[in-house]
N, C-alpha and C. Protein backbone atom coordinates (compact mmCIF):
# COMPACT_ATOMS: atom_id res chain seq x y z
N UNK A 1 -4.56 22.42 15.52
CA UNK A 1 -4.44 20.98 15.53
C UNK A 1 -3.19 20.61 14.73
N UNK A 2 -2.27 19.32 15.19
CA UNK A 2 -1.25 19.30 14.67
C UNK A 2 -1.89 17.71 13.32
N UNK A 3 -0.70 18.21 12.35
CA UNK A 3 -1.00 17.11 11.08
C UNK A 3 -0.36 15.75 11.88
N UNK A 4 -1.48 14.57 11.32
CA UNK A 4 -1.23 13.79 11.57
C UNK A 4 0.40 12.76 11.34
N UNK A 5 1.09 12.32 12.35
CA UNK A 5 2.32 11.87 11.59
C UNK A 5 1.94 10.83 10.51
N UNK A 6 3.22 10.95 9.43
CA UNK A 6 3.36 9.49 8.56
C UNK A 6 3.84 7.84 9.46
N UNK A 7 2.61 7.52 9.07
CA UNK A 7 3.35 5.83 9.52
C UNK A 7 3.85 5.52 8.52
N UNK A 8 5.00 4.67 8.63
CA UNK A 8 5.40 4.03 7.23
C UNK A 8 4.87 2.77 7.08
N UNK A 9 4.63 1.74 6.30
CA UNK A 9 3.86 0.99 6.49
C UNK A 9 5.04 0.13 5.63
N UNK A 10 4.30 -1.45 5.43
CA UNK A 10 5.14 -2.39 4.41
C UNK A 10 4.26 -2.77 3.27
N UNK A 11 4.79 -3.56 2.24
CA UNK A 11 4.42 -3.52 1.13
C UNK A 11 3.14 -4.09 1.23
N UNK A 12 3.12 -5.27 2.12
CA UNK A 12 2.19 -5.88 2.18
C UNK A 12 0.62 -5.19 2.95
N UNK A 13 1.14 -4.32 4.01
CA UNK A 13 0.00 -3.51 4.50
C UNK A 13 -0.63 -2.51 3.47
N UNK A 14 0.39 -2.16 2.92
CA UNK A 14 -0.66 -1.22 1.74
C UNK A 14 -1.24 -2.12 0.63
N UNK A 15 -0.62 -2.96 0.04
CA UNK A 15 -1.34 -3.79 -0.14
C UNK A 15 -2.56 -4.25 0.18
N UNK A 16 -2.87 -4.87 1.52
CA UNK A 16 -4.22 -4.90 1.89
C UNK A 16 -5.25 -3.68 1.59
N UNK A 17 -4.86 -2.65 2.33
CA UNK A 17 -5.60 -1.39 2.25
C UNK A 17 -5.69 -1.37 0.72
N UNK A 18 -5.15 -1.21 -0.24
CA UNK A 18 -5.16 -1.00 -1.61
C UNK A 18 -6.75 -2.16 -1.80
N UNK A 19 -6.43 -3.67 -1.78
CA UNK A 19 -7.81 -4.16 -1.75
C UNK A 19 -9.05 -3.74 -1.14
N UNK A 20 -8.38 -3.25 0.18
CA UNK A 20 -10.16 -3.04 0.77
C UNK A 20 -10.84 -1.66 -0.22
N UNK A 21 -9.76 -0.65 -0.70
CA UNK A 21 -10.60 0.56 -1.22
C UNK A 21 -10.86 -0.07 -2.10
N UNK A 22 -10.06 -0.79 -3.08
CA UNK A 22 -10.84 -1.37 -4.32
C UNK A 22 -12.39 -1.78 -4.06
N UNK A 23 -12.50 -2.87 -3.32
CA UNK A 23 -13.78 -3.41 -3.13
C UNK A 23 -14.89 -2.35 -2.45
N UNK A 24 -14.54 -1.15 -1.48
CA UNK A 24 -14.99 -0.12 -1.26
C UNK A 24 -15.58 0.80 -2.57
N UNK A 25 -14.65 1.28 -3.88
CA UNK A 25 -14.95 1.63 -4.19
C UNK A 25 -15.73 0.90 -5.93
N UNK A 26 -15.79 -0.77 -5.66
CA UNK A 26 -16.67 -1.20 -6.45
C UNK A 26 -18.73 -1.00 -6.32
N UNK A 27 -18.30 -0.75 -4.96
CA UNK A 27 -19.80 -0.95 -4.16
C UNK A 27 -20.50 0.93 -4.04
N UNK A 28 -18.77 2.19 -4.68
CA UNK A 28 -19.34 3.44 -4.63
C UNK A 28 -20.17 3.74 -5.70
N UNK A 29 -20.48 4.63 -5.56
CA UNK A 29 -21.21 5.75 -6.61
C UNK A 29 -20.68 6.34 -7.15
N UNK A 30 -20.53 7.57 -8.00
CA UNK A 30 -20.15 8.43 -8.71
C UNK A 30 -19.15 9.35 -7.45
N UNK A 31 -19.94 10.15 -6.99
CA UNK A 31 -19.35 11.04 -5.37
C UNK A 31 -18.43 10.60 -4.61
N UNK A 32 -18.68 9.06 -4.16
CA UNK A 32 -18.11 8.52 -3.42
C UNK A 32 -16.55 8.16 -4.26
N UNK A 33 -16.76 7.74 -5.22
CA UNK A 33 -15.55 7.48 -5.96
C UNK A 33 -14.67 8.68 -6.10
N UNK A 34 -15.16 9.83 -6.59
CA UNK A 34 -14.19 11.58 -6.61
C UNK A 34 -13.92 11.26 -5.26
N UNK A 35 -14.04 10.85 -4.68
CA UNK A 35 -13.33 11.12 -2.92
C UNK A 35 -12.07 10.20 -2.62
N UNK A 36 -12.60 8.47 -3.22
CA UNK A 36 -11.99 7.65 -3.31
C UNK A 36 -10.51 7.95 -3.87
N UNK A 37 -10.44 8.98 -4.98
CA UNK A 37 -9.43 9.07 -5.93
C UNK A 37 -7.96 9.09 -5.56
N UNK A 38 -8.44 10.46 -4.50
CA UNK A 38 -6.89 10.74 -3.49
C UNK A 38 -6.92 9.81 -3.23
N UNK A 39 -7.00 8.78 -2.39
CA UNK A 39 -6.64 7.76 -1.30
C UNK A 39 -5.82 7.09 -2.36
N UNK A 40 -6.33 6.44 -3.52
CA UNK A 40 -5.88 5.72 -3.78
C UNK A 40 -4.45 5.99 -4.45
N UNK A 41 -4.34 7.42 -4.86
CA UNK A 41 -3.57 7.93 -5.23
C UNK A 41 -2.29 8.16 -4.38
N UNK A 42 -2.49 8.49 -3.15
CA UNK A 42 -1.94 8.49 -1.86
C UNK A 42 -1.49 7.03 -1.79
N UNK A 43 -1.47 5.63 -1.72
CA UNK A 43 -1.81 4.91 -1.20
C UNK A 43 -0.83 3.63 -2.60
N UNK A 44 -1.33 4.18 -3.97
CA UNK A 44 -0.25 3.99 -4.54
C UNK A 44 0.99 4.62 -4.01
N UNK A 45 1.24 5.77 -4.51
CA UNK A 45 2.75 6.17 -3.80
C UNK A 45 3.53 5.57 -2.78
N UNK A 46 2.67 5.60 -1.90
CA UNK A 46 3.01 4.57 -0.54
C UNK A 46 3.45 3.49 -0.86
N UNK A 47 3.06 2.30 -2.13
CA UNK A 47 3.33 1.27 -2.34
C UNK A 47 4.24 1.39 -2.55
N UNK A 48 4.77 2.31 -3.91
CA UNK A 48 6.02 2.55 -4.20
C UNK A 48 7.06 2.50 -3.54
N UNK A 49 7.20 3.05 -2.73
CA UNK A 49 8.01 3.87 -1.59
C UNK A 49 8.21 2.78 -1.13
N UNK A 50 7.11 1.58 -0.28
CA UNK A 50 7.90 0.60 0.58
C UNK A 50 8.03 -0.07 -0.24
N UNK A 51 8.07 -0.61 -1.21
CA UNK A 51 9.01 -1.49 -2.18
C UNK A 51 10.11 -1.20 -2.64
N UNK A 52 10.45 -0.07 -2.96
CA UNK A 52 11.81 0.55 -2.88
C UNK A 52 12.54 0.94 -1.50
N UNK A 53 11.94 0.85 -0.65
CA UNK A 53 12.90 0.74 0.96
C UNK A 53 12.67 -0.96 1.43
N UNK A 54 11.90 -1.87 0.85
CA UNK A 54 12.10 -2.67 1.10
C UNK A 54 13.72 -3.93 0.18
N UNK A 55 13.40 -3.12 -0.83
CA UNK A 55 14.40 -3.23 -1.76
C UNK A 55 15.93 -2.93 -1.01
N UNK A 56 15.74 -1.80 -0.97
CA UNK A 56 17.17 -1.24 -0.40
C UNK A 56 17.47 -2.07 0.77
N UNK A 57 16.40 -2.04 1.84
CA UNK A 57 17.09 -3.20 3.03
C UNK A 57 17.68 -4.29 2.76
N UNK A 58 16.87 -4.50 1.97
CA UNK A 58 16.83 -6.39 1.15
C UNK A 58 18.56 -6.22 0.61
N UNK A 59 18.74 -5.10 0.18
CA UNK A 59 20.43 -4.98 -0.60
C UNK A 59 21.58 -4.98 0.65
N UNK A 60 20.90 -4.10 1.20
CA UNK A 60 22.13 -3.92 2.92
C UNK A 60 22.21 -5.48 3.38
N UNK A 61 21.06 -5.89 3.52
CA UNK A 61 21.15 -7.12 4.55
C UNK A 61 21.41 -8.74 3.22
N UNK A 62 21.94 -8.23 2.38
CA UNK A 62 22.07 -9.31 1.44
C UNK A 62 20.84 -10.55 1.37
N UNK A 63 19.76 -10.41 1.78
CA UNK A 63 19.12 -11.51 2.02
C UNK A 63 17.29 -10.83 2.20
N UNK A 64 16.35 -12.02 1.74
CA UNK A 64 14.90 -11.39 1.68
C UNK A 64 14.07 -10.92 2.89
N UNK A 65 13.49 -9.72 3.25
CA UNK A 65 12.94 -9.59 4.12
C UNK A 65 12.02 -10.47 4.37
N UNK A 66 11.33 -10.79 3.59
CA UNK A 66 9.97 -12.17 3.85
C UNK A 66 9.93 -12.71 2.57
N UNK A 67 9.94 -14.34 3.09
CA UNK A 67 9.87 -15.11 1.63
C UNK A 67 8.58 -14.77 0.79
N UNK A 68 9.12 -15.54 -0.38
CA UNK A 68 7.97 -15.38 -1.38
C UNK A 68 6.98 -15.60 -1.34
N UNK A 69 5.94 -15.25 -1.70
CA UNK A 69 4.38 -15.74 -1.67
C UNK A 69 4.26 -16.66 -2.95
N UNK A 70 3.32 -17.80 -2.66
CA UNK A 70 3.05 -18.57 -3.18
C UNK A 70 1.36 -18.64 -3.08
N UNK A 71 1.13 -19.00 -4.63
CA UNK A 71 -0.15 -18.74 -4.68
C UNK A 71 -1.08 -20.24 -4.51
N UNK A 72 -2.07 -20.05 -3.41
CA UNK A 72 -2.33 -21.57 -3.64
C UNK A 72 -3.14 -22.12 -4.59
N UNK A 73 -3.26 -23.13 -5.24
CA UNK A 73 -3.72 -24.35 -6.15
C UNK A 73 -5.43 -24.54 -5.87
């Protein structure tokens, strides 16, 4: 069987995913959480990564890939 390819994702998609394991792993157990660990570990990195290639685009193209978020009131 071949390894699955890397998608690259954006800041904001791992982002999401980063919330759903959170709330996933508020609702684990002990077990379930040792499992949880990689992912999240995985999943940070990932964040990293597209914030620093989102960065770098953001420098080439002189200008923001997506405006700011604003938090609502």
């Amino acid at each position: 069987m071949s390894p699955r390819r890397f998608k690259p994702r954006s800041v904001h998609q791992v982002e999401i995913y980063l919330d759903r394991l959170a709330l996933a792993a508020r609702r684990a157990d002990d077990k379930e959480l040792r499992r949880l660990l990689p992912i999240f570990t995985r999943l940070n990195s990932e964040l990293v990564a597209a914030a620093a290639e989102e960065e770098l685009v953001e420098a080439i193209l002189k200008r923001p890939l997506r405006p700011e978020r604003t938090v609502p009131e």
